[in-house]
Structures are given as structure tokens and as C-alpha cells.
C-alpha atoms as a PDB file:
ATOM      1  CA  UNK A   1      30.299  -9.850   1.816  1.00  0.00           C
ATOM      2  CA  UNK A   2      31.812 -11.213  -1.481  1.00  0.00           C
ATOM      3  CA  UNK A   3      30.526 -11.161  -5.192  1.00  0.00           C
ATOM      4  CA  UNK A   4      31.243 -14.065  -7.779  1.00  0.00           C
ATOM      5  CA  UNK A   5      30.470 -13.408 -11.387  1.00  0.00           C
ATOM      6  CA  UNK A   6      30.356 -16.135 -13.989  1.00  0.00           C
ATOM      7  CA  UNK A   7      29.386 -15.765 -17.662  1.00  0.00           C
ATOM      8  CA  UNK A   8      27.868 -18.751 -19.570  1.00  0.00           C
ATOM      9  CA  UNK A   9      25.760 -16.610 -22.277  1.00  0.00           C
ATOM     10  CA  UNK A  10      24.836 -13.977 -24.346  1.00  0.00           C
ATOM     11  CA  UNK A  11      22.034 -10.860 -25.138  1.00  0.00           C
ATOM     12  CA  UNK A  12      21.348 -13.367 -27.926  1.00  0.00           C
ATOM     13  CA  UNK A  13      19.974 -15.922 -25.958  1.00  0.00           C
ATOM     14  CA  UNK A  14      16.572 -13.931 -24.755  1.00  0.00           C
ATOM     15  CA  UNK A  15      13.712 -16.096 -25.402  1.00  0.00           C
ATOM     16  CA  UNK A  16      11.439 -15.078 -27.895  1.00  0.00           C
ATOM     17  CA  UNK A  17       8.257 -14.274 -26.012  1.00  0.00           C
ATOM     18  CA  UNK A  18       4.809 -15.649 -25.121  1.00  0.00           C
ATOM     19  CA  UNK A  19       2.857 -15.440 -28.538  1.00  0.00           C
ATOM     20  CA  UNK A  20      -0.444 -13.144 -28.406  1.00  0.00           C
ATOM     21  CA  UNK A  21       0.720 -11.069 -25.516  1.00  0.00           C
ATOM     22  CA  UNK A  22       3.845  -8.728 -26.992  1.00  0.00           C
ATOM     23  CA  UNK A  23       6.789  -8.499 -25.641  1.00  0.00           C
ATOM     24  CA  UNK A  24       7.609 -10.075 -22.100  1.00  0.00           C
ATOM     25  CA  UNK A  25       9.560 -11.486 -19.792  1.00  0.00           C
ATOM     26  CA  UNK A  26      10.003 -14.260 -17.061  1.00  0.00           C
ATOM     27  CA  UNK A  27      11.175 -14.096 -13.407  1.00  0.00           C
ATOM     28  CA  UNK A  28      11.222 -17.287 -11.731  1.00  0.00           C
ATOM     29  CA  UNK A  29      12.424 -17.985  -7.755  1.00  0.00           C
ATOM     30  CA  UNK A  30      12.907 -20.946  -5.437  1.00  0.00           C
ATOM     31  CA  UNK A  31      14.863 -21.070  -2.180  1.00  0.00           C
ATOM     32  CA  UNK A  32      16.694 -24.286  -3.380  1.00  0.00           C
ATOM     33  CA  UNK A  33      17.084 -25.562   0.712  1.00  0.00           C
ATOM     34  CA  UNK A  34      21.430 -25.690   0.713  1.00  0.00           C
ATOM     35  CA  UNK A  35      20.892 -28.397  -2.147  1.00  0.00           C
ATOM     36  CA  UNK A  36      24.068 -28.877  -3.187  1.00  0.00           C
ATOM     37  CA  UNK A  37      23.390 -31.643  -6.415  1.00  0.00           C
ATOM     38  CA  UNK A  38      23.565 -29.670  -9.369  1.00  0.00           C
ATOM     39  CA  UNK A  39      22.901 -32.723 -11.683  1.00  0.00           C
ATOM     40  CA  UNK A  40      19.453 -32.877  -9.408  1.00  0.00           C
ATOM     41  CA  UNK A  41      18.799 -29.504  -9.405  1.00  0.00           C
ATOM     42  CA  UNK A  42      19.369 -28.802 -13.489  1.00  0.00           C
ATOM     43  CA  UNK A  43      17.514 -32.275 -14.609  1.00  0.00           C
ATOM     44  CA  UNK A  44      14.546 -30.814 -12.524  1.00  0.00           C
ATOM     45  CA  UNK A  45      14.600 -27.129 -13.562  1.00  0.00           C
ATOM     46  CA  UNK A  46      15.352 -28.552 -17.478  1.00  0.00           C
ATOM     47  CA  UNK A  47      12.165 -30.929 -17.046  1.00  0.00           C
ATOM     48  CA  UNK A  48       9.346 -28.154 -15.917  1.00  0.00           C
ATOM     49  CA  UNK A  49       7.531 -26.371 -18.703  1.00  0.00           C
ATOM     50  CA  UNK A  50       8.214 -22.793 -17.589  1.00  0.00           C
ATOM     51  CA  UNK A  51      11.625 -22.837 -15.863  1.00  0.00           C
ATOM     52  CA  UNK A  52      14.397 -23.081 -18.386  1.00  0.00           C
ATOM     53  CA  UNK A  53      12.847 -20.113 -20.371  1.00  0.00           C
ATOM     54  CA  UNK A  54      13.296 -17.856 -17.459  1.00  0.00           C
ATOM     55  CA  UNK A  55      14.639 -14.920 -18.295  1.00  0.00           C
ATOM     56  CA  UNK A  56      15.447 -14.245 -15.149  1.00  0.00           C
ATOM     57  CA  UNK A  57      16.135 -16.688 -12.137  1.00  0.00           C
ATOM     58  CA  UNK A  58      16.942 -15.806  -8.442  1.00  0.00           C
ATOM     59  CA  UNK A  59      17.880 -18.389  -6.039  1.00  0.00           C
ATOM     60  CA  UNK A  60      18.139 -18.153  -2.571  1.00  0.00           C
ATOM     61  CA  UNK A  61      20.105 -20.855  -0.052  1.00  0.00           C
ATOM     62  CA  UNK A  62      22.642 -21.399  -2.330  1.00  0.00           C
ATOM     63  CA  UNK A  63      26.042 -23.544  -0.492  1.00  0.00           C
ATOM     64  CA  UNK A  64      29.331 -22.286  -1.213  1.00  0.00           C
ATOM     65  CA  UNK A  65      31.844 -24.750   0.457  1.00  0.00           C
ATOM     66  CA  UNK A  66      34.567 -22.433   0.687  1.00  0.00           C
ATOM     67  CA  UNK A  67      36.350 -19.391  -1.288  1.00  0.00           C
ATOM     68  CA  UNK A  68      37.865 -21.807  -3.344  1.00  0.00           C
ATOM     69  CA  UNK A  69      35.283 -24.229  -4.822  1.00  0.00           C
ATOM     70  CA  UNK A  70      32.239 -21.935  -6.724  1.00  0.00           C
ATOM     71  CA  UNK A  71      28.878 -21.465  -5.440  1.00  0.00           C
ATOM     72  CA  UNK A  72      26.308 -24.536  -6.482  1.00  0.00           C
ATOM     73  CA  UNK A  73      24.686 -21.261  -8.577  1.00  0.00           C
ATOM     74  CA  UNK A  74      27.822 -20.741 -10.189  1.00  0.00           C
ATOM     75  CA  UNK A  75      27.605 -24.547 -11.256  1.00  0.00           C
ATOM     76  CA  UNK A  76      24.020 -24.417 -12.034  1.00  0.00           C
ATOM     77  CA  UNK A  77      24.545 -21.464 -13.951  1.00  0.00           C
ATOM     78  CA  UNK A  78      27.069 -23.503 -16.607  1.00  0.00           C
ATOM     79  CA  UNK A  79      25.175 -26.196 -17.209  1.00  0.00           C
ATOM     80  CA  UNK A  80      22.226 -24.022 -17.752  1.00  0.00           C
ATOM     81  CA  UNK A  81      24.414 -21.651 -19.999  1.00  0.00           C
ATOM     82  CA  UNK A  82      23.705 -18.825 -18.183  1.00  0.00           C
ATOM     83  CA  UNK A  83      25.088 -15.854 -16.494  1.00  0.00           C
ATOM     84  CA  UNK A  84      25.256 -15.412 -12.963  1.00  0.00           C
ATOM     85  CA  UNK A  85      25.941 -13.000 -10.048  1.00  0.00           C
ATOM     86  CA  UNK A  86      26.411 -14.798  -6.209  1.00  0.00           C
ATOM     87  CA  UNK A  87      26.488 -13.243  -2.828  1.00  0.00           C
ATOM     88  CA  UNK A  88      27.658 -14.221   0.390  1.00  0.00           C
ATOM     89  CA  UNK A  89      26.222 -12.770   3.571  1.00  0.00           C
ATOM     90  CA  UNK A  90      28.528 -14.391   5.558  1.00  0.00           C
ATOM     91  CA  UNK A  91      32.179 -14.774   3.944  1.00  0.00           C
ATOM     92  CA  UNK A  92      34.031 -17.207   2.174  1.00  0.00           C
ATOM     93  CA  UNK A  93      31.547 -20.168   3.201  1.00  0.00           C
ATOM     94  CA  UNK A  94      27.825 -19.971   3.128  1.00  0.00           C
ATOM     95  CA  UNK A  95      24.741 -21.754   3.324  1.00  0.00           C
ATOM     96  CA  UNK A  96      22.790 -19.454   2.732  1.00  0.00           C
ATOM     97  CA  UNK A  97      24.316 -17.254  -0.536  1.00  0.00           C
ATOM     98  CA  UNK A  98      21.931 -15.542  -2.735  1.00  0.00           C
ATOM     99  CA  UNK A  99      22.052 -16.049  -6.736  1.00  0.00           C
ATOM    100  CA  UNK A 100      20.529 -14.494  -9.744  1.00  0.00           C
ATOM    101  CA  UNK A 101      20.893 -15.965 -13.684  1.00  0.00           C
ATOM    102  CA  UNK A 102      19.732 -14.830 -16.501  1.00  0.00           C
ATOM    103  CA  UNK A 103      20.629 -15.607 -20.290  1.00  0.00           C
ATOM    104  CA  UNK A 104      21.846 -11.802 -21.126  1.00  0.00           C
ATOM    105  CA  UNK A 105      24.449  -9.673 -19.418  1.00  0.00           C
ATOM    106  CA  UNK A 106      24.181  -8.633 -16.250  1.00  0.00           C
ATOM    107  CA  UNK A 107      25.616  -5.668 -14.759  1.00  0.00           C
ATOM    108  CA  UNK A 108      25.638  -3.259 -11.937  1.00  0.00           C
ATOM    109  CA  UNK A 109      25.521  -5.756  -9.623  1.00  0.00           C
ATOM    110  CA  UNK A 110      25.174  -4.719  -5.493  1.00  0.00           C
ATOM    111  CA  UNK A 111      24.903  -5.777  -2.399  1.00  0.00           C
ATOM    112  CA  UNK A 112      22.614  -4.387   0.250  1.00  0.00           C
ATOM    113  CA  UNK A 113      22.613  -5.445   4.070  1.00  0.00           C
ATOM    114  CA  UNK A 114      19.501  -5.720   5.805  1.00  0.00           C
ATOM    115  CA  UNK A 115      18.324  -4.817   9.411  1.00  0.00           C
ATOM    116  CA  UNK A 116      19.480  -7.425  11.841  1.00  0.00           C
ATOM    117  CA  UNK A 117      17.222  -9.185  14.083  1.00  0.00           C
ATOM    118  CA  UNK A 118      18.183 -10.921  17.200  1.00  0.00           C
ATOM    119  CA  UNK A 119      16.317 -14.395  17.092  1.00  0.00           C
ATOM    120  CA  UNK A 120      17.889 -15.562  20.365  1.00  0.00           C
ATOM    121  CA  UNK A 121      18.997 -18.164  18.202  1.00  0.00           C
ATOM    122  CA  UNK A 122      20.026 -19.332  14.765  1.00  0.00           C
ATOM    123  CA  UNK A 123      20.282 -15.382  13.865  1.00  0.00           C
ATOM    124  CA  UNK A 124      21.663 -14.849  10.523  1.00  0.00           C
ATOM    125  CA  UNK A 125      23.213 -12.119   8.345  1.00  0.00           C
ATOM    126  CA  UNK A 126      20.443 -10.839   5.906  1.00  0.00           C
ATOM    127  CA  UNK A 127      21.488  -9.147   2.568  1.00  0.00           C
ATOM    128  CA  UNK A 128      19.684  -8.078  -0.626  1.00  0.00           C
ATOM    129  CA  UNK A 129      21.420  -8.864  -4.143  1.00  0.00           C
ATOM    130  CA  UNK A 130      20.684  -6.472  -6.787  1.00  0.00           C
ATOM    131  CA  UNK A 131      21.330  -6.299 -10.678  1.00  0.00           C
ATOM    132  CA  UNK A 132      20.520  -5.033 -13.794  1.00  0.00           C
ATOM    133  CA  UNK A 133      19.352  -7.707 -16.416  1.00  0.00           C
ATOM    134  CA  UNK A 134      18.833  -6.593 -20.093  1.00  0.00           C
ATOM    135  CA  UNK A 135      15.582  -8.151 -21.197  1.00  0.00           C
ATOM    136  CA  UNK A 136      13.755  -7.968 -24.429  1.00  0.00           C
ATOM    137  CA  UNK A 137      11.957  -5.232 -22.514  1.00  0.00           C
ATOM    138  CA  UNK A 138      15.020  -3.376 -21.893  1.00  0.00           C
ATOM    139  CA  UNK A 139      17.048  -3.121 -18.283  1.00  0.00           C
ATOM    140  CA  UNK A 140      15.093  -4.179 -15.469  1.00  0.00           C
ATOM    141  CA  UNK A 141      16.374  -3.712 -11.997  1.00  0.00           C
ATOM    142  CA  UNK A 142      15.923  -6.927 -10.217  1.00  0.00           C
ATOM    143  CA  UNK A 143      16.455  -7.741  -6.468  1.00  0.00           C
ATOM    144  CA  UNK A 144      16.366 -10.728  -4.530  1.00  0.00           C
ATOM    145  CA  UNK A 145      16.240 -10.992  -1.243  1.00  0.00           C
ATOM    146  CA  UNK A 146      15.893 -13.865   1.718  1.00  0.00           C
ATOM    147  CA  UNK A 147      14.383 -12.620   5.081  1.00  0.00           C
ATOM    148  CA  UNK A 148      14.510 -13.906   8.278  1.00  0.00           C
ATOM    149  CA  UNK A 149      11.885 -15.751   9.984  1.00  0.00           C
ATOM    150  CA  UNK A 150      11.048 -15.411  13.280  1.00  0.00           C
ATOM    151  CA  UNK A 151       9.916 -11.377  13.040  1.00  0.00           C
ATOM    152  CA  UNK A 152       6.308 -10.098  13.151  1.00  0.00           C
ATOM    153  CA  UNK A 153       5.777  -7.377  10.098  1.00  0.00           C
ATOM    154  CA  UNK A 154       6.827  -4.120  11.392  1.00  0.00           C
ATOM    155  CA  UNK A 155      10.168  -6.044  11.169  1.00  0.00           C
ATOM    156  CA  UNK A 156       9.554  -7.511   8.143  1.00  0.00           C
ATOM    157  CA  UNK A 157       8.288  -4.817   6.383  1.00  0.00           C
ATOM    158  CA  UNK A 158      11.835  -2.293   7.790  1.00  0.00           C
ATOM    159  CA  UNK A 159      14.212  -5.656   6.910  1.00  0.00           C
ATOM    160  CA  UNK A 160      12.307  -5.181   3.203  1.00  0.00           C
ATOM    161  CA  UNK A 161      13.529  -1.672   2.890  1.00  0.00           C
ATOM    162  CA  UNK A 162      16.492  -1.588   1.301  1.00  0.00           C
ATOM    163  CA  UNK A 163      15.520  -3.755  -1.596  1.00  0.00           C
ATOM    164  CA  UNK A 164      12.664  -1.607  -2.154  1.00  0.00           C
ATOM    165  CA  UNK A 165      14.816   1.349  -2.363  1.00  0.00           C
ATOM    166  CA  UNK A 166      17.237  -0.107  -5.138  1.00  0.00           C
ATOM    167  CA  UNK A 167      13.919  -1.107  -6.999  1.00  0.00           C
ATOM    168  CA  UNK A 168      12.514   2.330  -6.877  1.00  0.00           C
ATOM    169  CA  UNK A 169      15.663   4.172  -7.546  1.00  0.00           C
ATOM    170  CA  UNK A 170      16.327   2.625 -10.715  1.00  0.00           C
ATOM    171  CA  UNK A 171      14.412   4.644 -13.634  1.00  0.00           C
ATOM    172  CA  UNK A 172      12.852   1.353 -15.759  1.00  0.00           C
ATOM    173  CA  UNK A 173      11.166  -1.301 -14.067  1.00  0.00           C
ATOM    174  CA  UNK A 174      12.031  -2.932 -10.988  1.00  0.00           C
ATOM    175  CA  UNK A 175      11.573  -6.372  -9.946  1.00  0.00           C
ATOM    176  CA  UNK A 176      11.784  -7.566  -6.061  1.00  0.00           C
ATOM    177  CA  UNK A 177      11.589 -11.475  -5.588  1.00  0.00           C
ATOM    178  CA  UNK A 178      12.453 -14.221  -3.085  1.00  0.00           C
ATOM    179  CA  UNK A 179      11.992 -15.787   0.011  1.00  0.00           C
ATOM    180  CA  UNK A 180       9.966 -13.331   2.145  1.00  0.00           C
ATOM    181  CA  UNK A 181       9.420 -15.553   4.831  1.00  0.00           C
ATOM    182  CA  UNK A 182       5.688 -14.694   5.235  1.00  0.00           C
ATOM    183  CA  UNK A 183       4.635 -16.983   7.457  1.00  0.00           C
ATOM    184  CA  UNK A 184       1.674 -17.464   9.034  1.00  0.00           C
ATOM    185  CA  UNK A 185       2.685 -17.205  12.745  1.00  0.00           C
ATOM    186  CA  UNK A 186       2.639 -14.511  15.152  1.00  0.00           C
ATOM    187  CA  UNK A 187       5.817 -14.172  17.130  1.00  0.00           C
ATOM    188  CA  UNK A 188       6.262 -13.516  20.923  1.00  0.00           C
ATOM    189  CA  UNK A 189      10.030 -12.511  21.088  1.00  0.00           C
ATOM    190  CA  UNK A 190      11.110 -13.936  18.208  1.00  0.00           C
ATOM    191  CA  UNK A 191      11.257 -17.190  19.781  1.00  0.00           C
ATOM    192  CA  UNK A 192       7.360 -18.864  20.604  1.00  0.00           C
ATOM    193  CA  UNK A 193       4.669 -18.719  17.431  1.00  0.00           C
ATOM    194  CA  UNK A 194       0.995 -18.272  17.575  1.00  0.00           C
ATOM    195  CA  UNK A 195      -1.139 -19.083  14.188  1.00  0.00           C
ATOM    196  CA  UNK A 196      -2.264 -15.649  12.710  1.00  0.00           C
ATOM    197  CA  UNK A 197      -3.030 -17.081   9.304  1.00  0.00           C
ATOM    198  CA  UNK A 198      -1.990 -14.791   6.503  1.00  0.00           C
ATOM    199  CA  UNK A 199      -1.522 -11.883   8.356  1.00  0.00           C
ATOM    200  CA  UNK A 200       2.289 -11.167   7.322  1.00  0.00           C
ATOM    201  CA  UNK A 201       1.481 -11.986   3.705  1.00  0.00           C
ATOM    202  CA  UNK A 202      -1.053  -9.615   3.257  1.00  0.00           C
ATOM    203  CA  UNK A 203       1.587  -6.337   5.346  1.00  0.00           C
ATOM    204  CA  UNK A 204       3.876  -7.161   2.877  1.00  0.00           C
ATOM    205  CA  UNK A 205       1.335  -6.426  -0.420  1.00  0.00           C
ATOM    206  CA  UNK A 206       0.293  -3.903   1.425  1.00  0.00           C
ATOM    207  CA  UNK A 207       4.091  -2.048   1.933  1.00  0.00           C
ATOM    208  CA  UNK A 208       4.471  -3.278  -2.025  1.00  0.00           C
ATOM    209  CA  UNK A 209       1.090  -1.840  -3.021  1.00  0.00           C
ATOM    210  CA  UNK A 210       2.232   1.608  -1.426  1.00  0.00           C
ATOM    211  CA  UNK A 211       5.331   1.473  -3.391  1.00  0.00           C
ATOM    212  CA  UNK A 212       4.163   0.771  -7.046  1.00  0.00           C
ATOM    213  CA  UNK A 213       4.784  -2.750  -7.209  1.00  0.00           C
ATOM    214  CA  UNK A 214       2.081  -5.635  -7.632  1.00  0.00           C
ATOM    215  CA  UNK A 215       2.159  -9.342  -7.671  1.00  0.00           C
ATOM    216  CA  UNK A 216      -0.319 -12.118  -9.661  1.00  0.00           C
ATOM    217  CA  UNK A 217       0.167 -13.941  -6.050  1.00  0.00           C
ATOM    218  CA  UNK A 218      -3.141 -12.448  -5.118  1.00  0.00           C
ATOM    219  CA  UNK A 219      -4.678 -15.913  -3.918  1.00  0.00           C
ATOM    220  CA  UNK A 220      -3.201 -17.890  -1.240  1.00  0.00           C
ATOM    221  CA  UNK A 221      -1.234 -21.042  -2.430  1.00  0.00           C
ATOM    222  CA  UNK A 222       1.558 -22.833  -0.842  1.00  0.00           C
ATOM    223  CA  UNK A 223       4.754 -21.915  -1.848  1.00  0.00           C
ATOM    224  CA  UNK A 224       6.723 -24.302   1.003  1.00  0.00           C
ATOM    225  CA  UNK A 225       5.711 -27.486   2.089  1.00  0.00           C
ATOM    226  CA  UNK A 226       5.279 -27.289   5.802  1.00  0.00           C
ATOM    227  CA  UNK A 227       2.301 -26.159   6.731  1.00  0.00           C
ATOM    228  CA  UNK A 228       1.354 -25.040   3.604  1.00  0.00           C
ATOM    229  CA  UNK A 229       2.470 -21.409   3.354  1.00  0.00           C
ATOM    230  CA  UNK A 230       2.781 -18.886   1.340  1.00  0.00           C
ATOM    231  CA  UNK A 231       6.612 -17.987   1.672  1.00  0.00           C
ATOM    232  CA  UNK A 232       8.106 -16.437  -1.981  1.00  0.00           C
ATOM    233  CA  UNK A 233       7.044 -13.610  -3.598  1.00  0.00           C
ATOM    234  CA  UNK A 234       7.615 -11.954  -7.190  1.00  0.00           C
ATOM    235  CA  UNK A 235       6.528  -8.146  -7.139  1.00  0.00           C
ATOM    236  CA  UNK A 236       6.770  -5.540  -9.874  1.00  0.00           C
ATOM    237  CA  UNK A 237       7.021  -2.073 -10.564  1.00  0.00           C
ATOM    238  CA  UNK A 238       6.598  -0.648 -14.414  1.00  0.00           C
ATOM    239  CA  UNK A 239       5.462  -3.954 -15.634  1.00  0.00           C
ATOM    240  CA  UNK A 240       1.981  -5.872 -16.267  1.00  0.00           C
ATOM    241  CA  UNK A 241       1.349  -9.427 -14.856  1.00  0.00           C
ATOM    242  CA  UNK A 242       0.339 -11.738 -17.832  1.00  0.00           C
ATOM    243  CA  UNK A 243       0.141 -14.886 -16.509  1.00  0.00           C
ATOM    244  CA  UNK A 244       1.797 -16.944 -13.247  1.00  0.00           C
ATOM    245  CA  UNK A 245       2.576 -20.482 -11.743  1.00  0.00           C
ATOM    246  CA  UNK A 246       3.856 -22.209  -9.048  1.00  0.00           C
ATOM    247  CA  UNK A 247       6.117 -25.329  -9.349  1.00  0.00           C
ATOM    248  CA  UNK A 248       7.013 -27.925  -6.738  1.00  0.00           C
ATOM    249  CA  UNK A 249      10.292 -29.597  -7.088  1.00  0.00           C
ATOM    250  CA  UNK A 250      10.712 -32.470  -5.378  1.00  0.00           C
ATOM    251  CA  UNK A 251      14.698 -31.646  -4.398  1.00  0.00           C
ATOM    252  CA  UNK A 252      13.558 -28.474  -2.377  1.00  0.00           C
ATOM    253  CA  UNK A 253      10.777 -28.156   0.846  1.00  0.00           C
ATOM    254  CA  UNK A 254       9.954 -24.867  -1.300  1.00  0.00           C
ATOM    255  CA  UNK A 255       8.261 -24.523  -4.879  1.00  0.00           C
ATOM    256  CA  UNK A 256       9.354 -22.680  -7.460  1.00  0.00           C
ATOM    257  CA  UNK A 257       7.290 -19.609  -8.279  1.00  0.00           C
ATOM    258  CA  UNK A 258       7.125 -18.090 -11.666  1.00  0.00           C
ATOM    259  CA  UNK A 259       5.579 -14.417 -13.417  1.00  0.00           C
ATOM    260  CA  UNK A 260       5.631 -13.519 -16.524  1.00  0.00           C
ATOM    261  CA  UNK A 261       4.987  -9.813 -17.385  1.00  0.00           C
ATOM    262  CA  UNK A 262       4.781  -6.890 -20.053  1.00  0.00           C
ATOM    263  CA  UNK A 263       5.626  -3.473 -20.427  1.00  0.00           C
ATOM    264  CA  UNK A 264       2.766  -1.176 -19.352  1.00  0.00           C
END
């Protein structure tokens, strides 16, 4: 497991917020699908309305080409001007690294390994970044975190567990986003899918509902382009949903998903 920082910005960058609703701020996610184009990906992000004000952005499938050329988030993060912490879950090279910018400091930054799951093939190493963002809010603890796909929702829901935990441990408000993988299959050893539409969606509000946390994602809406699921999630603890969107980008199968929120 390795950790990159880069800093491209400032506490002094925070976005002024949303006018008539206080004081908030922004997460935004999208599993950007081992893109490697930064140009692409930044012209994109730069054109959509909501995006570049994020105050906080996670990334998941982010390419590293090797421990001596920095991750594409690295690179997205300087053009964007902001700051960034990367993950590996599987050394030096990775096509599947986890990122989170923001505009303001981060710090505390950890990595948590999930449960592994034998697949019987394509298996992967599963991790959970976490850090500490200061907001206009104050800290929030945020998390993001890639599952794997082939598992039914007891495994889902266990994989889940350690990002929940650095959520809930942190005293402010807690922030868990990413690409849950909640697909809309039922799996018979990991390996042959029946449809079972929305069924792992609505175990994983459920677990998040039990813990304190709440998403605007209450109505279904494609968040990847195959078959039309409902993949990334943005969930909350401490903090009011104000408003909510979901982007499609035409660089990535998935869409971007964005939540603005307040302090309760």
C-alpha cells in the first residue's frame, strides 16, 4: 500500500457557498474507468456546472504507471489547483488507485484494507482511503472507497465496514462516498448473476441508515451506463442534504455524482 501527497492549494480557496441555504459544502465522485487523459478528464470536469466547485472530490480507478511517474489524480489535481491524497491497493503500479482532492489542506490521511473476496477470477485488493478535509463547515472525515463486484450484500455490507468505522470514529461529520458496486444482480458463487433489481442498493441504505448516515440518492437513477445501475453512492453523517445531481461524462462508463450539504 503506498500514499502520494501533492499540494496545489490553499484553506483560502473554499468556495463561498450556495446562497439562501448557509453554510455548505460539496462532495462530488466518479470512478473515472483507468482514464488516463488528464487534458480529457479536466476540460470535462472544468465544463459541468457543479464539478469544479467541489469542495471535495474522490476518484476511484485512478492509473498509476509506475512508482516513478504520478498518479493521473496527482496530475488532475495540478491542473485543477488542488490538493490531493492517492492510494495504491496494489503497489507501485495500479489501475485501480483511489484519490481524493479538495481545495484546502488535507490531513490525517489513512489507509484501510478491506475483506477479500475470492471471485474465482479477476479478484482484486480492496482498500478504503480516508482523510480529513477542512471545509467551511469545519473538518469533515471523508472516506472513499471502491468495492468489489461480484458479492451478494452480506459481503458487501462486511467489505463496507471499515470505512464506516473511520467515519463514525471521527467526532465531526463523516462522509463515505464511491463506487459501491451495487448492482443489481444476484450472485451464485461469485461467478454466474441472476437479475434481483435493486436489492443490494437498498442493504446498503439500510447498513448506512443504522449507522447515522443518509444519502439524497433516495430514487433510483443510473449512475453507470450498462444496464443502467445505480453503482456510486455519497452518504453522510452530521450533515443535511440540500440539494444533489448526477453528471454523465462522456470519458467514463460511470457518471459523476454530486451532494451538497449543511451543518445540522
Amino acid at each position: 500500500l503506498t500514499v502520494v501527497f501533492k499540494y496545489g492549494g490553499n484553506s483560502a480557496d473554499i468556495e463561498p457557498p450556495l446562497q439562501g441555504h448557509g453554510l455548505t459544502v460539496t462532495i462530488a465522485s466518479l470512478n473515472i474507468a483507468k482514464v488516463t487523459d488528464v487534458a480529457r478528464i479536466g476540460s470535462e470536469i472544468e465544463a459541468n456546472p457543479y464539478l469544479p466547485e467541489a469542495d471535495v472530490l474522490l476518484l476511484q480507478e485512478v492509473v498509476r504507471a509506475s512508482e516513478k511517474h504520478p498518479s493521473v489524480a496527482e496530475l488532475l489535481a495540478n491542473r485543477l489547483q488542488r490538493n490531493v491524497v492517492f492510494a495504491s491497493p496494489d503497489g507501485n503500479t495500479t489501475f485501480s488507485g483511489l484519490a481524493i482532492l479538495t481545495p484546502g489542506p488535507l490531513r490525517e490521511s489513512r489507509v484501510r484494507p478491506l475483506k477479500s473476496n475470492n471471485l474465482v477470477f479477476r479478484t482484486r485488493t480492496r482498500v478504503a482511503l480516508a482523510a480529513t478535509a477542512d471545509t467551511v463547515l469545519g473538518p469533515v472525515r471523508v472516506v472513499n472507497a471502491h468495492l468489489d463486484t461480484r458479492v451478494n450484500p452480506t459481503a458487501r455490507v462486511e467489505q463496507l465496514g471499515p470505512a464506516i468505522e473511520e467515519a463514525v470514529s471521527f467526532s465531526g461529520p463523516g462522509v463515505i462516498g464511491g463506487d459501491l458496486n451495487t448492482n443489481d444482480m444476484q450472485w451464485i458463487s461469485n461467478v454466474v448473476p441472476l437479475p434481483w433489481p435493486g436489492w443490494q442498493a437498498s442493504k446498503v441504505r439500510e447498513l448506512m441508515t443504522s449507522k447515522g448516515f443518509e444519502t439524497p440518492f433516495q430514487t433510483r437513477r443510473a449512475t453507470f451506463d450498462h444496464l443502467g445501475m445505480q453503482l456510486d453512492w455519497i452518504f453522510a453523517n452530521k450533515l443535511a442534504p440540500v440539494r444533489h445531481g448526477i453528471e454523465p461524462m462522456e470519458f467514463s462508463d460511470h457518471h459523476a455524482i454530486w451532494a451538497q450539504f449543511s451543518s445540522r
